[in-house]
Protein backbone atom coordinates (compact mmCIF):
# COMPACT_ATOMS: atom_id res chain seq x y z
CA UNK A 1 -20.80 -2.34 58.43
CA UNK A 2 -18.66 -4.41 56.54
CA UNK A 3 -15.47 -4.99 56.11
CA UNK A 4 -12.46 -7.04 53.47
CA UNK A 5 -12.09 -10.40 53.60
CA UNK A 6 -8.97 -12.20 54.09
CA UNK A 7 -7.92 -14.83 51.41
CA UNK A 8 -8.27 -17.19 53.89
CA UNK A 9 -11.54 -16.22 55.16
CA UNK A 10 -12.83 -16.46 51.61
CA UNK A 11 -11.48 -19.92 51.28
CA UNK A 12 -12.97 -21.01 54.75
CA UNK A 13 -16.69 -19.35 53.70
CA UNK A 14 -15.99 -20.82 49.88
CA UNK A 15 -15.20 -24.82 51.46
CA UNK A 16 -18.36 -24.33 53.66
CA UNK A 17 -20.79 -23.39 50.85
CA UNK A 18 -19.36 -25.87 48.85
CA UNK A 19 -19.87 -28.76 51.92
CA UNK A 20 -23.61 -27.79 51.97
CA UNK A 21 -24.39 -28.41 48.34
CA UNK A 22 -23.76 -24.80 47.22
CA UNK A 23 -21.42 -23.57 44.84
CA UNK A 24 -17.73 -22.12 45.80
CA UNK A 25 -16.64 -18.42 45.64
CA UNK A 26 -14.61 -19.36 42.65
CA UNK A 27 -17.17 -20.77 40.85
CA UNK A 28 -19.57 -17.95 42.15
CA UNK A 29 -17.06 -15.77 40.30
CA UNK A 30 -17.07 -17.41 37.14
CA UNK A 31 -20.48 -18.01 36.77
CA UNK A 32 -20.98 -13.76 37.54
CA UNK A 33 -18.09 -12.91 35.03
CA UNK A 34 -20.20 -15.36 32.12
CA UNK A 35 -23.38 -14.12 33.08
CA UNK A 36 -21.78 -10.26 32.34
CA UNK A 37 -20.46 -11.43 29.27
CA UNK A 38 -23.57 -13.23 27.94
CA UNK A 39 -25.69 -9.46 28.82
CA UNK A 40 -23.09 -7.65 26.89
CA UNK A 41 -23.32 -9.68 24.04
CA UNK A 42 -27.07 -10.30 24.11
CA UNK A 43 -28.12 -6.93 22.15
CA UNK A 44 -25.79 -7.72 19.38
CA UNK A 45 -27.75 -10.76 18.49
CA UNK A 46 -30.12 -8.41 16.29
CA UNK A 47 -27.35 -6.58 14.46
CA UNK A 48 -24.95 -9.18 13.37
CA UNK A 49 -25.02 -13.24 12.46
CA UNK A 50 -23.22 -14.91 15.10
CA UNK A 51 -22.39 -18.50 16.20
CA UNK A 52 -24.41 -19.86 18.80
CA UNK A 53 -22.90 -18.73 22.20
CA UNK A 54 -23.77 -21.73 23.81
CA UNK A 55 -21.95 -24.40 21.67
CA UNK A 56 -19.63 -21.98 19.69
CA UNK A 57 -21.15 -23.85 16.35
CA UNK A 58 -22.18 -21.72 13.11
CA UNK A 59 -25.94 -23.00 12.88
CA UNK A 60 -28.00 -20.18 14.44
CA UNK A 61 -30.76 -18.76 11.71
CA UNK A 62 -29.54 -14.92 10.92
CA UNK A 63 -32.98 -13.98 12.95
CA UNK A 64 -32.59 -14.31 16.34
CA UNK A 65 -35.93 -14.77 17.21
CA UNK A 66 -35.80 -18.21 14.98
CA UNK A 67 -33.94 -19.58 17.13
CA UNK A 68 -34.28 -20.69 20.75
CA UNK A 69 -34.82 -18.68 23.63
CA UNK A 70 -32.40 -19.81 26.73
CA UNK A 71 -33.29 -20.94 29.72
CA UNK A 72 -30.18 -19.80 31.81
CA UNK A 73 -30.30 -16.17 30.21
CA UNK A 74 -31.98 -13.54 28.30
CA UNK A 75 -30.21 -14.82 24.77
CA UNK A 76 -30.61 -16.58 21.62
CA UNK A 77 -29.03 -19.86 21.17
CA UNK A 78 -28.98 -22.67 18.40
CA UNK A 79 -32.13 -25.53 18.71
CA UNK A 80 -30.16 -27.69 20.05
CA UNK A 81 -28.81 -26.32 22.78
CA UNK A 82 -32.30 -25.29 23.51
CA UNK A 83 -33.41 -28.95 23.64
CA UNK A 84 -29.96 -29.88 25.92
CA UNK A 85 -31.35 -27.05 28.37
CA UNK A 86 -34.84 -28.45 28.39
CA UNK A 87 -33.21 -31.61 29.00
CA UNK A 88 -31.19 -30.98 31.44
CA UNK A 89 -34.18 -29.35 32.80
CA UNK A 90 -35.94 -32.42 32.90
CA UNK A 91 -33.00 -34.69 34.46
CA UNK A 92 -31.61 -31.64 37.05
CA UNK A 93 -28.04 -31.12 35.88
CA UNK A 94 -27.88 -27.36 34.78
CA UNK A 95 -24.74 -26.83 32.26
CA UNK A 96 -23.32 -23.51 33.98
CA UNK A 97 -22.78 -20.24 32.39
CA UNK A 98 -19.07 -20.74 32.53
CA UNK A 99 -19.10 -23.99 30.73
CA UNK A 100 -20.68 -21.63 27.59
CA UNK A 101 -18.41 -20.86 24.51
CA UNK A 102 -18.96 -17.40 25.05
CA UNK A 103 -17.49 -17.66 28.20
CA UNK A 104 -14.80 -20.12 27.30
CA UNK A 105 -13.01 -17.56 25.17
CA UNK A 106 -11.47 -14.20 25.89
CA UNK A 107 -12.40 -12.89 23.41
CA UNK A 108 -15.44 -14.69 22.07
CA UNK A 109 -16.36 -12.89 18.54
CA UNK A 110 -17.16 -9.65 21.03
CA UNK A 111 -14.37 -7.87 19.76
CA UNK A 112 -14.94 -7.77 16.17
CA UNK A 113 -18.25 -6.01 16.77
CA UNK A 114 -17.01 -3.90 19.00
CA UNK A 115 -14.31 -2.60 16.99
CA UNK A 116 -16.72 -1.90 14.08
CA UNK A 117 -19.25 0.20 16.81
CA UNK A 118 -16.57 2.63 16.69
């Protein structure tokens, strides 16, 4: 059965992940809300010419599959941040999903093509 938490029953479970090498509840919730965001926008990758959601920058080719393939989630991302994921890949240190342009910004250029949908 289960049952709310208590703020600070979230903060004691959140301090304990984070003491054995796992991520906090905040940054849990973060990472969940970017992930979301990144699956919403994924689809619109075919239909419109967008900036790289990784780095924000205006270099992706207008055919998605021309570019790279990430690593961290089922989207299209410029080469270079395709060769920073391999990298980091390679060395251990994952960039997370909340550290992503897409993520950084409310709202990212979602809106605009969600406006014209209508």
């Amino acid at each position: 059965m289960s049952r709310d938490w208590t703020k600070e029953e979230i903060q004691a479970a959140s301090e304990a992940m984070q003491s054995m090498g796992h991520m906090s509840y905040e940054t849990f919730c973060k990472e969940l809300d970017a992930s979301h965001k990144i699956q919403r926008f994924a689809p619109l990758q075919r239909k419109y010419h967008w900036p790289c959601p990784r780095c924000g920058r205006w270099v992706m080719n207008s055919d998605p599959a021309r570019n790279a393939l990430s690593r961290r989630a089922e989207i299209y991302i410029c080469d270079q941040c395709g060769t920073e994921e391999a990298l980091e890949d390679f060395i251990g240190k994952i960039r997370p999903l909340a550290s992503w342009d897409i993520a950084k910004q409310e709202d990212w250029p979602l809106g605009a093509a969600e406006a014209e949908d209508e």
